[in-house]
C-alpha atoms as a PDB file:
ATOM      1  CA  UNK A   1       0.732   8.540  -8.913  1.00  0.00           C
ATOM      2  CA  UNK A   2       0.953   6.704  -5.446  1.00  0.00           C
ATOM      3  CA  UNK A   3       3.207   8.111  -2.962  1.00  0.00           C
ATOM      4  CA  UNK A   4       6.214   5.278  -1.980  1.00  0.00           C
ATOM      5  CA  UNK A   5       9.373   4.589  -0.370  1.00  0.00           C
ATOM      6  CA  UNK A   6      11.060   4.952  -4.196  1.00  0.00           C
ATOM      7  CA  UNK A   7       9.704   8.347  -5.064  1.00  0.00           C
ATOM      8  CA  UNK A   8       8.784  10.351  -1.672  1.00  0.00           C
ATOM      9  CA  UNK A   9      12.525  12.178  -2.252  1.00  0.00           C
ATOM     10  CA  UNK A  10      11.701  13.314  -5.436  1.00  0.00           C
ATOM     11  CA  UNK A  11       7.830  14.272  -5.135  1.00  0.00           C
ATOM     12  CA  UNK A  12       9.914  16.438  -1.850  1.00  0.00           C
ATOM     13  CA  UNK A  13      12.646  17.895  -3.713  1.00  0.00           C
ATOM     14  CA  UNK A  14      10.416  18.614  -7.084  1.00  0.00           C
ATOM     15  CA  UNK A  15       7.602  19.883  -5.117  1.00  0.00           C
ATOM     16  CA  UNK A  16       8.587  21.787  -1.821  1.00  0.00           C
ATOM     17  CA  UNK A  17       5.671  20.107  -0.371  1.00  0.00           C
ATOM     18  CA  UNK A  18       6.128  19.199   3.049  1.00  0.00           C
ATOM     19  CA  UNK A  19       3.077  17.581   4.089  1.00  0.00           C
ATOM     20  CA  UNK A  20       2.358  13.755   2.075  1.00  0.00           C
ATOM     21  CA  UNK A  21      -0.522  11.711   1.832  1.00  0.00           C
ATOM     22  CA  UNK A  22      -0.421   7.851   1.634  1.00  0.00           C
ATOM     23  CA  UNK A  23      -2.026   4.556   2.461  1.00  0.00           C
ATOM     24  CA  UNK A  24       1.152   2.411   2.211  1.00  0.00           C
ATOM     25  CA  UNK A  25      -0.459  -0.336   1.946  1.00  0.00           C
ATOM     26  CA  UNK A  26       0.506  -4.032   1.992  1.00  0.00           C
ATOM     27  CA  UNK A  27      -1.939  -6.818   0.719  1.00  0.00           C
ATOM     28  CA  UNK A  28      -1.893  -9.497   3.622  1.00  0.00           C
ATOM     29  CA  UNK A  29      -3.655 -13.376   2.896  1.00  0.00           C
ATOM     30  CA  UNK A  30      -6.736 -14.215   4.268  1.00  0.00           C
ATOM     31  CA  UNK A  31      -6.447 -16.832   6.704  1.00  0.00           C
ATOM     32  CA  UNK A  32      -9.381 -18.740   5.246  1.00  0.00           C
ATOM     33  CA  UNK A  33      -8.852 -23.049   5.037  1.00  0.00           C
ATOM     34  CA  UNK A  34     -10.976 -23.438   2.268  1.00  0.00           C
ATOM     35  CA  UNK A  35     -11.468 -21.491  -1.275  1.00  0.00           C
ATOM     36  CA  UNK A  36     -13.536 -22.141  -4.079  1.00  0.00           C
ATOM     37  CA  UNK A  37     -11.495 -20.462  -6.938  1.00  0.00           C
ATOM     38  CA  UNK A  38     -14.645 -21.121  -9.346  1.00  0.00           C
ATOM     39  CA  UNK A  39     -16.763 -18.941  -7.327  1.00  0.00           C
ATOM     40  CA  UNK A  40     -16.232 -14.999  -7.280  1.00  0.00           C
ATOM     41  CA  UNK A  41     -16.883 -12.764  -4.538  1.00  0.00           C
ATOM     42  CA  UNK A  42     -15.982  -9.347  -6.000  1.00  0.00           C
ATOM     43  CA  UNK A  43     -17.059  -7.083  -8.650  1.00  0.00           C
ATOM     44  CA  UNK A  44     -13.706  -7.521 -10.677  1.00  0.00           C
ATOM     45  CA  UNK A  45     -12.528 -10.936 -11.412  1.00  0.00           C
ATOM     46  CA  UNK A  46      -9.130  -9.898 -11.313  1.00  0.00           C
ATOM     47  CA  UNK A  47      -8.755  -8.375  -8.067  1.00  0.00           C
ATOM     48  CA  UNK A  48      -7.423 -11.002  -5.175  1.00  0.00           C
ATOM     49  CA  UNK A  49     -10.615 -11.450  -3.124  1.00  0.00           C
ATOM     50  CA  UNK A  50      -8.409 -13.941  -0.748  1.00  0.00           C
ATOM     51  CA  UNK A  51      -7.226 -10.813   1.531  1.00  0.00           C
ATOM     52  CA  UNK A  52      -6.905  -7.667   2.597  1.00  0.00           C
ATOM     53  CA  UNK A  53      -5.393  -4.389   2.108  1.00  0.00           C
ATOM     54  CA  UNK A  54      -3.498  -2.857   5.164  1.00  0.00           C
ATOM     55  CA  UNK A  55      -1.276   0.028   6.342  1.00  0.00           C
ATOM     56  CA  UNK A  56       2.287  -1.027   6.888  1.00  0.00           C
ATOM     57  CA  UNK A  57       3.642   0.560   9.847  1.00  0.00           C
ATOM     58  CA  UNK A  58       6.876  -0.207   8.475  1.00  0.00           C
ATOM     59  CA  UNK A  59       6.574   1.997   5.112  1.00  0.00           C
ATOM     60  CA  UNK A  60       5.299   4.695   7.220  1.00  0.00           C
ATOM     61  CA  UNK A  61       8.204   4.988   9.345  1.00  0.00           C
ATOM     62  CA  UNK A  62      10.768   4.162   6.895  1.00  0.00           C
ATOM     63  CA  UNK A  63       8.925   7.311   4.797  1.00  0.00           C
ATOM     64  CA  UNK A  64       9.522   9.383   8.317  1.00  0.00           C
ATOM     65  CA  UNK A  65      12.858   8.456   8.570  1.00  0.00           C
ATOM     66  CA  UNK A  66      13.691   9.509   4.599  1.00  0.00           C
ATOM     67  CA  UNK A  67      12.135  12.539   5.144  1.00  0.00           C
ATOM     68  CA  UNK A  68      13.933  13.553   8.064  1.00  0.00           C
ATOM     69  CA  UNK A  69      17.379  13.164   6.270  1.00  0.00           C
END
């Protein structure tokens, strides 16, 4: 199950944890000009090779600012 902004209330309240985990990611384009969609980079086919995964400083504090309510 990944941690979110939807469900870090009730992992909280269910669990009595009160240390979390996450990546809160965000997939952000690559900034490349050209791609050759007939040509694959990666192992899996169906992943989106054309960017990158990132932490979203947003999520994080917006997950801060739930749990401190």
């Amino acid at each position: 199950m990944l941690i979110n902004e939807n469900n870090i209330l009730k992992i909280k309240n269910f669990t009595l944890a009160n240390e979390f985990h996450l990546s809160a990611q965000k997939f952000i384009n690559s900034e490349m000009e050209f791609f050759n969609h007939n040509l694959c980079m990666a192992d899996n086919s169906a992943e989106n090779e054309y960017g990158i995964k990132q932490t979203d400083n947003k999520i994080i504090r917006n997950i801060i600012t739930l749990l401190k309510e």
